[in-house]
N, C-alpha and C. Protein backbone atom coordinates (compact mmCIF):
# COMPACT_ATOMS: atom_id res chain seq x y z
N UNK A 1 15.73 -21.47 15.16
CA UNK A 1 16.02 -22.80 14.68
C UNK A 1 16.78 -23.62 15.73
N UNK A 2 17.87 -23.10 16.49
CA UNK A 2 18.51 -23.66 17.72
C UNK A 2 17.58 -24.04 18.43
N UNK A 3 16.45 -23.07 18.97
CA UNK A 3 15.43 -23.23 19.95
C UNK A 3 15.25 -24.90 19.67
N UNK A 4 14.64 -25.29 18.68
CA UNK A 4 14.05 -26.69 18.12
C UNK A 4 14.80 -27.58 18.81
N UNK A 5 16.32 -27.33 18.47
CA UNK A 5 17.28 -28.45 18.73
C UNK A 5 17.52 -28.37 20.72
N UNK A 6 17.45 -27.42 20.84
CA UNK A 6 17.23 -27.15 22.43
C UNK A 6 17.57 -28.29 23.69
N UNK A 7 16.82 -29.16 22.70
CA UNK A 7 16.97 -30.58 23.99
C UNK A 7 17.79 -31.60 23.19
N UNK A 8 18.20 -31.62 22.56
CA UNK A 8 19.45 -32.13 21.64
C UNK A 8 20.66 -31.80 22.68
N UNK A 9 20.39 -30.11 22.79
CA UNK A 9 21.80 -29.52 23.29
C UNK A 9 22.12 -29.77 24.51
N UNK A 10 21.23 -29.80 25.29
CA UNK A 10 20.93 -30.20 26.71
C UNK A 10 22.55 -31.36 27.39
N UNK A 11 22.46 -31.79 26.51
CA UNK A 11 23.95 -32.81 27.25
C UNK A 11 24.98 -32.09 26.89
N UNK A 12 25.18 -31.26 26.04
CA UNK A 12 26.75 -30.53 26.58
C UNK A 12 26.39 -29.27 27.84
N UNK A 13 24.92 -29.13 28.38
CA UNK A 13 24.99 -27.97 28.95
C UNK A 13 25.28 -28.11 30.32
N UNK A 14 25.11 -29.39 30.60
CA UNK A 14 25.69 -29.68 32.33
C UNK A 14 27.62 -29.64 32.31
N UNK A 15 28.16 -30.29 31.26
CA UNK A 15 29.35 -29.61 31.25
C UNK A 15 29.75 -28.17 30.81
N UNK A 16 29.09 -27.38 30.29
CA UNK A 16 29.28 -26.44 30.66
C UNK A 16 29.64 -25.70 31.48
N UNK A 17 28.09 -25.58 31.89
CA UNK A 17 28.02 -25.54 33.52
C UNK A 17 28.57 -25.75 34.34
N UNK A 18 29.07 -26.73 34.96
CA UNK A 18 30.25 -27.44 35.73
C UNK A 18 31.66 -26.73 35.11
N UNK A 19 32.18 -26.69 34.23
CA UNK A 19 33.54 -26.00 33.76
C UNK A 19 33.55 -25.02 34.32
N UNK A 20 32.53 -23.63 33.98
CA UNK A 20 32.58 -22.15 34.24
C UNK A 20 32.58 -22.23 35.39
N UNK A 21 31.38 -22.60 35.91
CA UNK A 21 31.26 -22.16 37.32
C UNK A 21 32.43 -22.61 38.15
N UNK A 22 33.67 -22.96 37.82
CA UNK A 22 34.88 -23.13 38.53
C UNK A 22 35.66 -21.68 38.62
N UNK A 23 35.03 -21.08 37.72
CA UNK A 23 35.59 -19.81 37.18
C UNK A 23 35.46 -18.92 38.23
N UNK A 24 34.48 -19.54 39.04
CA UNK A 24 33.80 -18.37 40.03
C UNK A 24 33.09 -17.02 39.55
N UNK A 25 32.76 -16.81 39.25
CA UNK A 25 31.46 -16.04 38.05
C UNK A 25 30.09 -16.30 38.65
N UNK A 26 29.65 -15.65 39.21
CA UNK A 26 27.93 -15.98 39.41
C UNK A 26 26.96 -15.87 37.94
N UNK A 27 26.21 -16.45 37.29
CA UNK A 27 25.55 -16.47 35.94
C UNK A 27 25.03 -14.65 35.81
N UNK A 28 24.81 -14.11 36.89
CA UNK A 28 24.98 -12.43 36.75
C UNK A 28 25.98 -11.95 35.91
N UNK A 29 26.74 -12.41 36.89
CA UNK A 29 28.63 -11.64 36.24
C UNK A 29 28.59 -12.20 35.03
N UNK A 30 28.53 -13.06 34.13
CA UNK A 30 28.19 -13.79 32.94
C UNK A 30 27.76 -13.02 31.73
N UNK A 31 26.05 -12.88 32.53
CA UNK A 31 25.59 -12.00 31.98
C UNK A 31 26.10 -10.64 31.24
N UNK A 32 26.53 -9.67 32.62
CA UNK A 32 27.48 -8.40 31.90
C UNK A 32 28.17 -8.64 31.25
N UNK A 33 29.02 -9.84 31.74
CA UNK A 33 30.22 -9.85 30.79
C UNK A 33 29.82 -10.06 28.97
N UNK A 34 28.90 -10.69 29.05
CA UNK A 34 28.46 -10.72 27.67
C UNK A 34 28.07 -8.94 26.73
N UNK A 35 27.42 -8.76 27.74
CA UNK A 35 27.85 -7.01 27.52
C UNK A 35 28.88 -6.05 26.93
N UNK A 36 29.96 -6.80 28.10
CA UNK A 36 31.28 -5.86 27.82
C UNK A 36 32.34 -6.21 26.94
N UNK A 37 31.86 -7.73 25.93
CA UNK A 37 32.36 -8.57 24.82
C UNK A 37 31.69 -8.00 23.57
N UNK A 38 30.50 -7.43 23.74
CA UNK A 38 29.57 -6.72 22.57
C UNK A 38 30.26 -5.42 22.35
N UNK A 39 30.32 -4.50 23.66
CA UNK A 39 31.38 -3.28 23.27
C UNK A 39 32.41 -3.67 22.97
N UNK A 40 33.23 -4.46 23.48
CA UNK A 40 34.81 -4.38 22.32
C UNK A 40 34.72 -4.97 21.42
N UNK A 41 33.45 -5.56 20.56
CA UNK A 41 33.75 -5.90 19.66
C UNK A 41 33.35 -4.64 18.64
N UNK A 42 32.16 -3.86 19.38
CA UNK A 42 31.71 -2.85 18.30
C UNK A 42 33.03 -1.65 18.34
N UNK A 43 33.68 -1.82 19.26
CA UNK A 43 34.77 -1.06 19.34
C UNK A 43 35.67 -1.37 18.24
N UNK A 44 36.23 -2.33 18.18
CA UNK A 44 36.76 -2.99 16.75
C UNK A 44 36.20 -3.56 15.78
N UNK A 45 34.76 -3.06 15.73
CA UNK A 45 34.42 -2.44 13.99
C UNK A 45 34.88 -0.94 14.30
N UNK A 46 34.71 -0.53 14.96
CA UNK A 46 35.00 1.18 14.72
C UNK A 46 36.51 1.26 13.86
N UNK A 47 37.31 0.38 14.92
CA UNK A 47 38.49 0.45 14.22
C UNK A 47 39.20 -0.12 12.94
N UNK A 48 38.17 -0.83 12.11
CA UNK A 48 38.36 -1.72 10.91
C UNK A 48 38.81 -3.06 10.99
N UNK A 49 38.36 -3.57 12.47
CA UNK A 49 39.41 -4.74 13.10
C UNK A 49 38.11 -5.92 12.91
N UNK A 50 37.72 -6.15 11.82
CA UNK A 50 36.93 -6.92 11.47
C UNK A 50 37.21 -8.53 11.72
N UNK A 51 37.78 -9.02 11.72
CA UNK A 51 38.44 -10.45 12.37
C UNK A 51 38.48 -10.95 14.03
N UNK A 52 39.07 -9.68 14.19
CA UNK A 52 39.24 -9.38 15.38
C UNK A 52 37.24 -9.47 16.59
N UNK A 53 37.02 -8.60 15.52
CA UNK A 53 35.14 -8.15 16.13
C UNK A 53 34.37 -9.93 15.83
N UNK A 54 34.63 -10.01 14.94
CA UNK A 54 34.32 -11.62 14.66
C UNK A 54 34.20 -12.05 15.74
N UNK A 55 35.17 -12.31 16.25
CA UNK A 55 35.58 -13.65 17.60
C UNK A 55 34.81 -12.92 18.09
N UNK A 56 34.52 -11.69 19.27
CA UNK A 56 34.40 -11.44 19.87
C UNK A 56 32.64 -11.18 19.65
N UNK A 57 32.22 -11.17 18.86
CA UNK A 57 31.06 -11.33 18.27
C UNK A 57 30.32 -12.88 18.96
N UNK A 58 31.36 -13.63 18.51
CA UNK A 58 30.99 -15.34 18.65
C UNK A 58 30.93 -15.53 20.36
N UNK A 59 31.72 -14.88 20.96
CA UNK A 59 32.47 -14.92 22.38
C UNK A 59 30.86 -14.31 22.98
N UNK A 60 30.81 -13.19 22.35
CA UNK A 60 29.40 -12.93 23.12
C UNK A 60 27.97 -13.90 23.11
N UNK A 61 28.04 -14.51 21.97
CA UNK A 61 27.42 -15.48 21.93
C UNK A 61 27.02 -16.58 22.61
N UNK A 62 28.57 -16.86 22.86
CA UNK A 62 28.86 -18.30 23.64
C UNK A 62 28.77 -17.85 24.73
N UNK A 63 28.98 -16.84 25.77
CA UNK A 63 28.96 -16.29 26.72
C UNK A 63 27.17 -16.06 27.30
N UNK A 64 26.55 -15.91 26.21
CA UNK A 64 25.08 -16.15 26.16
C UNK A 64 24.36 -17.26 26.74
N UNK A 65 25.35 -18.21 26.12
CA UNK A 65 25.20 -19.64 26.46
C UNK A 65 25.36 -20.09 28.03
N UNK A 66 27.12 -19.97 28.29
CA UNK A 66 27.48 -20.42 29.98
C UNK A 66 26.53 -19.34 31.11
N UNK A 67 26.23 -18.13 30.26
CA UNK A 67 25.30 -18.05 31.82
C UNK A 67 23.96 -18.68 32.47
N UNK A 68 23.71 -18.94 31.55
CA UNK A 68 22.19 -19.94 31.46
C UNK A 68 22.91 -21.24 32.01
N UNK A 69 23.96 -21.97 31.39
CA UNK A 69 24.01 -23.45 31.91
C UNK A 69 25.26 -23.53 33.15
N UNK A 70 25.42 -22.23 33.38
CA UNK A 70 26.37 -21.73 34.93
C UNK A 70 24.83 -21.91 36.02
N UNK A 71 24.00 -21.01 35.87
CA UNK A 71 22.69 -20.74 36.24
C UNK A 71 22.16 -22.25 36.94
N UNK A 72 21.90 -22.97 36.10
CA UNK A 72 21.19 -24.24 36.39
C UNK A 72 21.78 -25.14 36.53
N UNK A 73 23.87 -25.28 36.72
CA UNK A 73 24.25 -26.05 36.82
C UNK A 73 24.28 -25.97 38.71
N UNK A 74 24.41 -24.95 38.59
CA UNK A 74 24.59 -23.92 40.08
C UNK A 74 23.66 -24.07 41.08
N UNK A 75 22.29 -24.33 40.18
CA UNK A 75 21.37 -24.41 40.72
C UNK A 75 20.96 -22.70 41.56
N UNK A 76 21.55 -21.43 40.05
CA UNK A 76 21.01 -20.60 40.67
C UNK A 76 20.31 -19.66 39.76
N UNK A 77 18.76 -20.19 39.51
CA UNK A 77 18.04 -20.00 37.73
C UNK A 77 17.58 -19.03 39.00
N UNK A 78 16.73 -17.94 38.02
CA UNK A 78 15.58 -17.14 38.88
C UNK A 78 15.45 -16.31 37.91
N UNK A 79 14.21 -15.71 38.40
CA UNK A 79 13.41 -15.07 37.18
C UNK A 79 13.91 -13.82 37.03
N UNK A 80 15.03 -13.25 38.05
CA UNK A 80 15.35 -12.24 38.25
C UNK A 80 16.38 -12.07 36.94
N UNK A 81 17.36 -13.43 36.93
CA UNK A 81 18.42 -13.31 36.55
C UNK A 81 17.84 -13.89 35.42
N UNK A 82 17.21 -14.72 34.66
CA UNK A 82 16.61 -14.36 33.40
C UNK A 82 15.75 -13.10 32.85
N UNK A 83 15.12 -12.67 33.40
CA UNK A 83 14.70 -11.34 33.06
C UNK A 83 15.96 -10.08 32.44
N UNK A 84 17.06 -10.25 33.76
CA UNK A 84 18.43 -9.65 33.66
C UNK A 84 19.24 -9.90 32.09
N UNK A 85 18.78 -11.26 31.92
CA UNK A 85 20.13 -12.20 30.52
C UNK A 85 18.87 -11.81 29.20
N UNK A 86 17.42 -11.27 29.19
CA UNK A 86 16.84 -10.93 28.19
C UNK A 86 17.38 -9.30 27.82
N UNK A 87 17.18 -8.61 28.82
CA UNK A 87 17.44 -7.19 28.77
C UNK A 87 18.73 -7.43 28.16
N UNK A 88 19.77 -7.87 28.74
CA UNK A 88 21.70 -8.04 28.37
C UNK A 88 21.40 -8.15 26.95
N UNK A 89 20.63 -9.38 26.38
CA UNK A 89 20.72 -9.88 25.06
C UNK A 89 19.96 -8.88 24.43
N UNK A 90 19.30 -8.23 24.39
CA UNK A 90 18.96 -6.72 23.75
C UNK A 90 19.79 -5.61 23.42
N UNK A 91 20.41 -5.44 24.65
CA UNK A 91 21.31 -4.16 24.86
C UNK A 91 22.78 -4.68 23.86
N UNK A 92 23.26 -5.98 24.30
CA UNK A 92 24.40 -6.15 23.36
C UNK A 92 24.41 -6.28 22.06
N UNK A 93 23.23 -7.31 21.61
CA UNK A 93 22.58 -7.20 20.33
C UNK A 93 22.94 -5.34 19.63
N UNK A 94 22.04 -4.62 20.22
CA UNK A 94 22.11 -3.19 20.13
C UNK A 94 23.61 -2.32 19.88
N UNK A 95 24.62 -3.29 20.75
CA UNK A 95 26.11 -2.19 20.71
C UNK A 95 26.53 -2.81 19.57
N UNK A 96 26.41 -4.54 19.55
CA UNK A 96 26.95 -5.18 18.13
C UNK A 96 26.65 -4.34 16.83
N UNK A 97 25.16 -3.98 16.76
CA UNK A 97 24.88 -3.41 15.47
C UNK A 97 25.22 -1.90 15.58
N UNK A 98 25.20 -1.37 16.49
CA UNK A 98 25.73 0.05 16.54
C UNK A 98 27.14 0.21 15.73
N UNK A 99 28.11 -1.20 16.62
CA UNK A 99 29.55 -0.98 16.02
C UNK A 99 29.07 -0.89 14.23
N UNK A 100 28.21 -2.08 13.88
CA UNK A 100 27.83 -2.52 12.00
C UNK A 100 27.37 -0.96 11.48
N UNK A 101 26.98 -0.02 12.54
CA UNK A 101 26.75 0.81 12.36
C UNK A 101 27.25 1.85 11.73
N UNK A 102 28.64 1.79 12.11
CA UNK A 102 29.64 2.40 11.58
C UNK A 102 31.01 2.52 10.89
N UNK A 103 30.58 0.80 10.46
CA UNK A 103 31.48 0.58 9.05
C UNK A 103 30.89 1.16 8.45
N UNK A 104 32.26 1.78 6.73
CA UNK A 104 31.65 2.53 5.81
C UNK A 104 31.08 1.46 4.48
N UNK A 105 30.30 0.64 4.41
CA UNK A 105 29.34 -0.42 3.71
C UNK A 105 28.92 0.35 2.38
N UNK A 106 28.98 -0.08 1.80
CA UNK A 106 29.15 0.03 0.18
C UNK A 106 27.25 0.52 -0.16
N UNK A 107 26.15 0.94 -0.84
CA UNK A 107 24.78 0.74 -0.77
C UNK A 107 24.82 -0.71 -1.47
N UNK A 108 23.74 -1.35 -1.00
CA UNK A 108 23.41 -2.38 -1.58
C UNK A 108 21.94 -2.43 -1.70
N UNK A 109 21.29 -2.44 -2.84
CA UNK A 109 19.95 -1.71 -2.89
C UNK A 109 19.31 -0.62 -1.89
N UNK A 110 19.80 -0.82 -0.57
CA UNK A 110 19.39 0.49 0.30
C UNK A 110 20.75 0.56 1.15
N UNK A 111 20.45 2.24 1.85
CA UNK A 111 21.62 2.29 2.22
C UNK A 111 21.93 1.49 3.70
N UNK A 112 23.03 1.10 3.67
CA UNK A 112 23.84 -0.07 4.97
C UNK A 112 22.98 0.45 5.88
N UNK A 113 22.33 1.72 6.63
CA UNK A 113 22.36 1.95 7.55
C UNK A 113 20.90 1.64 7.46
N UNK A 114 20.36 1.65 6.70
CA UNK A 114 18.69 0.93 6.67
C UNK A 114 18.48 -0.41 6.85
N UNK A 115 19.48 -1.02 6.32
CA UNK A 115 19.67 -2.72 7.02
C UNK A 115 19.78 -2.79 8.13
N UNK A 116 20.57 -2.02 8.88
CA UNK A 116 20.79 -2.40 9.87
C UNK A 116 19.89 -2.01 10.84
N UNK A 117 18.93 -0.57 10.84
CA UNK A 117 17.87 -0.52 11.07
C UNK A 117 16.81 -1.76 11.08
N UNK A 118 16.23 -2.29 10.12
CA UNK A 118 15.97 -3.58 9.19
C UNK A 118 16.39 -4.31 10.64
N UNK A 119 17.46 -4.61 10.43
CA UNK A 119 18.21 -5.69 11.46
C UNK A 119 17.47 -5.34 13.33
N UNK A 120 18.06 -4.42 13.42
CA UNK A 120 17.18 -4.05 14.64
C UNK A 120 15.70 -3.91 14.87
N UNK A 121 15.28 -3.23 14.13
CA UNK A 121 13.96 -3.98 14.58
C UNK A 121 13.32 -5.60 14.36
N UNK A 122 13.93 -6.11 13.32
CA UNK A 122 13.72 -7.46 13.31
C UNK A 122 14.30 -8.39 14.64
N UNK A 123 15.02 -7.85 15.30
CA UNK A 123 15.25 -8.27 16.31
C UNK A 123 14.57 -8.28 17.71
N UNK A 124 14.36 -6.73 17.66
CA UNK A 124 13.78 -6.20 18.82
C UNK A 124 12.32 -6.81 18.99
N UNK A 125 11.51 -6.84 17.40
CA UNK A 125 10.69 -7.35 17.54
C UNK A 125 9.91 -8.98 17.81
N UNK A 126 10.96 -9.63 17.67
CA UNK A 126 11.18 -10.95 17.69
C UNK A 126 10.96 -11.39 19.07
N UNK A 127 11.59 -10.31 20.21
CA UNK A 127 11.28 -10.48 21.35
C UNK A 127 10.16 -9.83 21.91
N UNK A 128 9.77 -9.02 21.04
CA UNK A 128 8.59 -7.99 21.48
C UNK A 128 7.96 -9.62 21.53
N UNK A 129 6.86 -9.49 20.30
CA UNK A 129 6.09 -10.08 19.67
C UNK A 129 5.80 -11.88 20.48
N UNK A 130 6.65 -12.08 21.44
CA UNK A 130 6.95 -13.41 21.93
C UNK A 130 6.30 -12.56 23.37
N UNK A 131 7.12 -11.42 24.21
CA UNK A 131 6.25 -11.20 24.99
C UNK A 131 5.11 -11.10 25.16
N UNK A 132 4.48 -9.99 24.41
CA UNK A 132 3.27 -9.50 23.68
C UNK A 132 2.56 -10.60 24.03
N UNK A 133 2.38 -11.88 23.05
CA UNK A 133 1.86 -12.90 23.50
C UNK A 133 1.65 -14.18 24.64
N UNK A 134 2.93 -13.53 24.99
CA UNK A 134 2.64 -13.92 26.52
C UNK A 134 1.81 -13.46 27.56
N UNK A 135 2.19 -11.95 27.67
CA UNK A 135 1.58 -11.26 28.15
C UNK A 135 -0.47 -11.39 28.02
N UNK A 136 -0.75 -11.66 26.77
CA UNK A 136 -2.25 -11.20 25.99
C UNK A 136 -2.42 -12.67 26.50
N UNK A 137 -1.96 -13.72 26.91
CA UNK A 137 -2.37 -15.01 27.29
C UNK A 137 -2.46 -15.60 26.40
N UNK A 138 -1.81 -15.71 25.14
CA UNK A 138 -1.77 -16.31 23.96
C UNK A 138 -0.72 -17.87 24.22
N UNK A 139 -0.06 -17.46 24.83
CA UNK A 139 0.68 -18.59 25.16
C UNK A 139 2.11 -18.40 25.20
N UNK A 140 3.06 -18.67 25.17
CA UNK A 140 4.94 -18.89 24.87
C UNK A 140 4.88 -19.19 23.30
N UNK A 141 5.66 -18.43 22.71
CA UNK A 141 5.65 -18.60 21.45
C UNK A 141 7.07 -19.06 21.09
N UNK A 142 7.72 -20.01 20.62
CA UNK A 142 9.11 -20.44 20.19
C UNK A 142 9.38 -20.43 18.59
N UNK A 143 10.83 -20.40 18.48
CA UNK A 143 11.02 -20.65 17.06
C UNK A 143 10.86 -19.54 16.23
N UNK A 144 11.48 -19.51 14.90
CA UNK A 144 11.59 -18.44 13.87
C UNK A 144 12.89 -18.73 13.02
N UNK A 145 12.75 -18.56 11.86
CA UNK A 145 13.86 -19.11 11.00
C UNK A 145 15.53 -18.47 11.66
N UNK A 146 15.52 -17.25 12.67
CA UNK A 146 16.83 -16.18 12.96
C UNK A 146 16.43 -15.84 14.27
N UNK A 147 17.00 -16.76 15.07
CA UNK A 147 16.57 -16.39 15.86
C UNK A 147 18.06 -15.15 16.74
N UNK A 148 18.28 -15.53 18.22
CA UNK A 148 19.42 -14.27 18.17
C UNK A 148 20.47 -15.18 17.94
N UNK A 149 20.94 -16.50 18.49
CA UNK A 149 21.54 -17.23 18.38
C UNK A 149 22.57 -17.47 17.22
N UNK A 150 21.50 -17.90 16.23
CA UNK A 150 21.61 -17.52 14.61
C UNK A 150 22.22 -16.04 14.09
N UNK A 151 21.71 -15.21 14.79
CA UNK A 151 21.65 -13.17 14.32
C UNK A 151 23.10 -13.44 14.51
N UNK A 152 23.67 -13.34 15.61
CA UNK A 152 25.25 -13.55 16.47
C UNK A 152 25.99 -14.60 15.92
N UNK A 153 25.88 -15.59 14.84
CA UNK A 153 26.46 -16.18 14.24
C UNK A 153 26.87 -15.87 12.72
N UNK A 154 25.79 -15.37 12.31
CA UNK A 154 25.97 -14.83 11.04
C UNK A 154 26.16 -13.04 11.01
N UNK A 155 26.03 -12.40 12.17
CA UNK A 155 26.68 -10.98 12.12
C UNK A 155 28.34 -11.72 12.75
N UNK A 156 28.87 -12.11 13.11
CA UNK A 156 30.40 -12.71 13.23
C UNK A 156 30.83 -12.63 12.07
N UNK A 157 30.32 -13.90 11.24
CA UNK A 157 30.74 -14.28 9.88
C UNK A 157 30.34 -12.63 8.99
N UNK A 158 29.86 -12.23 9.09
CA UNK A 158 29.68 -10.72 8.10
C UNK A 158 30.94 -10.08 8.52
N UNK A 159 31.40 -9.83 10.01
CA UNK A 159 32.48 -9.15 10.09
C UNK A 159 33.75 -9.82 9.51
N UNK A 160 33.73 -11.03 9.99
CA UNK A 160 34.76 -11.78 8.92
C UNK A 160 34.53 -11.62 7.23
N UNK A 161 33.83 -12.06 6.53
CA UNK A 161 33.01 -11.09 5.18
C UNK A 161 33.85 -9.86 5.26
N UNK A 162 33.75 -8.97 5.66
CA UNK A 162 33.83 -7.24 5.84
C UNK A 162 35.18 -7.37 5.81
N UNK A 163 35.82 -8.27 6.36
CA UNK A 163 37.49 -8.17 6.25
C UNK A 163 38.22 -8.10 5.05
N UNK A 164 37.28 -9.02 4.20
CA UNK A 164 38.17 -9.32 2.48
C UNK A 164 36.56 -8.82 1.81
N UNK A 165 35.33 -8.35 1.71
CA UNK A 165 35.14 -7.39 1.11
C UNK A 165 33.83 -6.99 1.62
N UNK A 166 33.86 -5.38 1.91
CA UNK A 166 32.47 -4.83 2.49
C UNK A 166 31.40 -5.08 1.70
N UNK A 167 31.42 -5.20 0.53
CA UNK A 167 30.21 -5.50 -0.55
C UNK A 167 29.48 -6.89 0.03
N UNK A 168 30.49 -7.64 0.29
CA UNK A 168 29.88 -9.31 1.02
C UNK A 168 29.41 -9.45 2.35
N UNK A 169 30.55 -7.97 3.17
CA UNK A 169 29.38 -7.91 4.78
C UNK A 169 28.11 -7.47 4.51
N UNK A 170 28.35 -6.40 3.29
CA UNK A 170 26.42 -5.41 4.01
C UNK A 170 25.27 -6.78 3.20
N UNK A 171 25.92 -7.82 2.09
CA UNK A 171 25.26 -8.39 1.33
C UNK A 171 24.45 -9.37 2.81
N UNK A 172 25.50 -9.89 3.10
CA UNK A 172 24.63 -10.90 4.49
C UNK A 172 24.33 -10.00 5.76
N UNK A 173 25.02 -8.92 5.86
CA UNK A 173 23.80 -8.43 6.91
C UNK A 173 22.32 -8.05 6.19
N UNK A 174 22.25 -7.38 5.33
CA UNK A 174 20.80 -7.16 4.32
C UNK A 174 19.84 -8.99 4.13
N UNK A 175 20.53 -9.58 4.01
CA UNK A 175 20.24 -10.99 4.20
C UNK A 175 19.73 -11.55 5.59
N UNK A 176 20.54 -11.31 6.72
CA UNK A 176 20.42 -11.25 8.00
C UNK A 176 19.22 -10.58 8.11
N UNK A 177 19.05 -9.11 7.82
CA UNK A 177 18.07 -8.39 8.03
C UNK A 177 16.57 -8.97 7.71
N UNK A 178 16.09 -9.23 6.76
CA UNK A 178 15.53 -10.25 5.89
C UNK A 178 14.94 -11.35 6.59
N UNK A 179 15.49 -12.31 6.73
CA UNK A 179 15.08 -13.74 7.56
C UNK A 179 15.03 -13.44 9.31
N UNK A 180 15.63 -11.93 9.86
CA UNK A 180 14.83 -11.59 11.11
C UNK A 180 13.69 -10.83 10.83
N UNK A 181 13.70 -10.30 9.83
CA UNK A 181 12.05 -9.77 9.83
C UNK A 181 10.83 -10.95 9.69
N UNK A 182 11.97 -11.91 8.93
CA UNK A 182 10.75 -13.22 8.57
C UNK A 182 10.18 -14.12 10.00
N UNK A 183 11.08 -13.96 10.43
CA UNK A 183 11.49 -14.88 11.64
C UNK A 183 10.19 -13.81 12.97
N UNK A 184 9.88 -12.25 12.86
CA UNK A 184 9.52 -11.91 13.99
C UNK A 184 7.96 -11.82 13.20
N UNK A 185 7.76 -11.97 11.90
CA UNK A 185 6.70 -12.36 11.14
C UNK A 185 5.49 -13.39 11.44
N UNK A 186 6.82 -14.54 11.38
CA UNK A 186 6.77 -15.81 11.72
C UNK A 186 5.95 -16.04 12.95
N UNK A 187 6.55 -15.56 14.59
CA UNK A 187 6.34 -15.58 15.56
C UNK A 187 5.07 -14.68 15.77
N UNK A 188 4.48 -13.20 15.11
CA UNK A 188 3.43 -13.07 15.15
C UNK A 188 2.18 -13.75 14.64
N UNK A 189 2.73 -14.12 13.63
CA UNK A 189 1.60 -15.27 13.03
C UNK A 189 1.36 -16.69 13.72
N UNK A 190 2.28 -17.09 14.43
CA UNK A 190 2.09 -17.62 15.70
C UNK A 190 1.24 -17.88 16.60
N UNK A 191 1.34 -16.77 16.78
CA UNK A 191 0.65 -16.61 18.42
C UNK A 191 -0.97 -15.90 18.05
N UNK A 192 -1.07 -14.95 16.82
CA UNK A 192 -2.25 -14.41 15.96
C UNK A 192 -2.95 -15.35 15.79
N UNK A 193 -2.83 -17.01 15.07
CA UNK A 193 -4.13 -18.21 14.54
C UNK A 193 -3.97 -18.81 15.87
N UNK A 194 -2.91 -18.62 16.97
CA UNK A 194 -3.47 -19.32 18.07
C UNK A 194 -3.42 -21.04 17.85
């Protein structure tokens, strides 16, 4: 759904850009770092620090963001280092739900750990299914009701949820789960009528 707005966003991304990159950070270093914001946050779900994992949830998010508009403010995009920020956004995606992994989540019609399964592949596939069709010459496929943008906004807010009651995190991650399956649905049916 962000995707859509995309060029909406476009004017805060040159300040972006311009801010960080004062930071001295190459959009690489960015990259990891978005990484190593996904482990401490799944680190504090381990530890019940649900508020805490929140931010740092969001942080990875936003961190998602400045390396891309560090990148092109920099004038240093390449296919290398996007290729690099797809893999990152997989792998962290992956530690985020690992940490969801191991809160103790109440069942909510199935058990927590099948959502979150659920959750991961709705994810994974979201990007499959966009390559896939790239690849088959189908074209670039955009858009989906969840996308990761969205996933990383509303797994935040679940850990916040999870703080005052686990019944309300696993309820919107199972929810979450749900509208990314719809969403990598979506994108095969896509690129399938062509």
């Amino acid at each position: 759904m962000l995707y859509g707005r995309r060029e909406k966003l476009k004017g805060i991304e040159k300040p972006i850009g311009k801010y960080f990159s004062k930071l001295g950070l190459t959009p690489n270093q960015w990259t990891v770092l978005s990484i190593l914001f996904s482990i401490f946050s799944a680190f504090l779900l381990l530890k019940s620090e649900f508020l805490a994992a929140g931010v740092l949830i969001l942080l990875t998010g936003a961190i998602d963001i400045v390396d891309g508009a560090v990148a092109r403010y920099t004038k240093k995009s390449s296919k290398r280092g996007a290729y690099l920020d797809t893999v990152a956004d997989r792998v962290s995606e992956f530690i985020v739900l690992l940490g969801f992994a191991a809160v103790p989540y109440p069942v909510f019609f199935l058990k927590p750990e099948i959502w979150i399964l659920l959750l991961l592949f709705g994810g994974m596939m979201t990007t499959y299914v966009k390559a896939a069709a790239y690849e088959k010459g189908l074209g670039r496929i955009k858009g989906g009701i969840l996308e990761r943008a969205e996933r990383l906004f509303a797994l935040a807010f679940a850990a916040f949820l999870t703080e005052f009651s686990p019944l309300y995190g696993i309820c919107l991650i199972s929810l979450i789960s749900v509208f990314t399956l719809i969403s990598a649905l979506q994108r095969f049916l896509i690129a399938f009528r062509g």
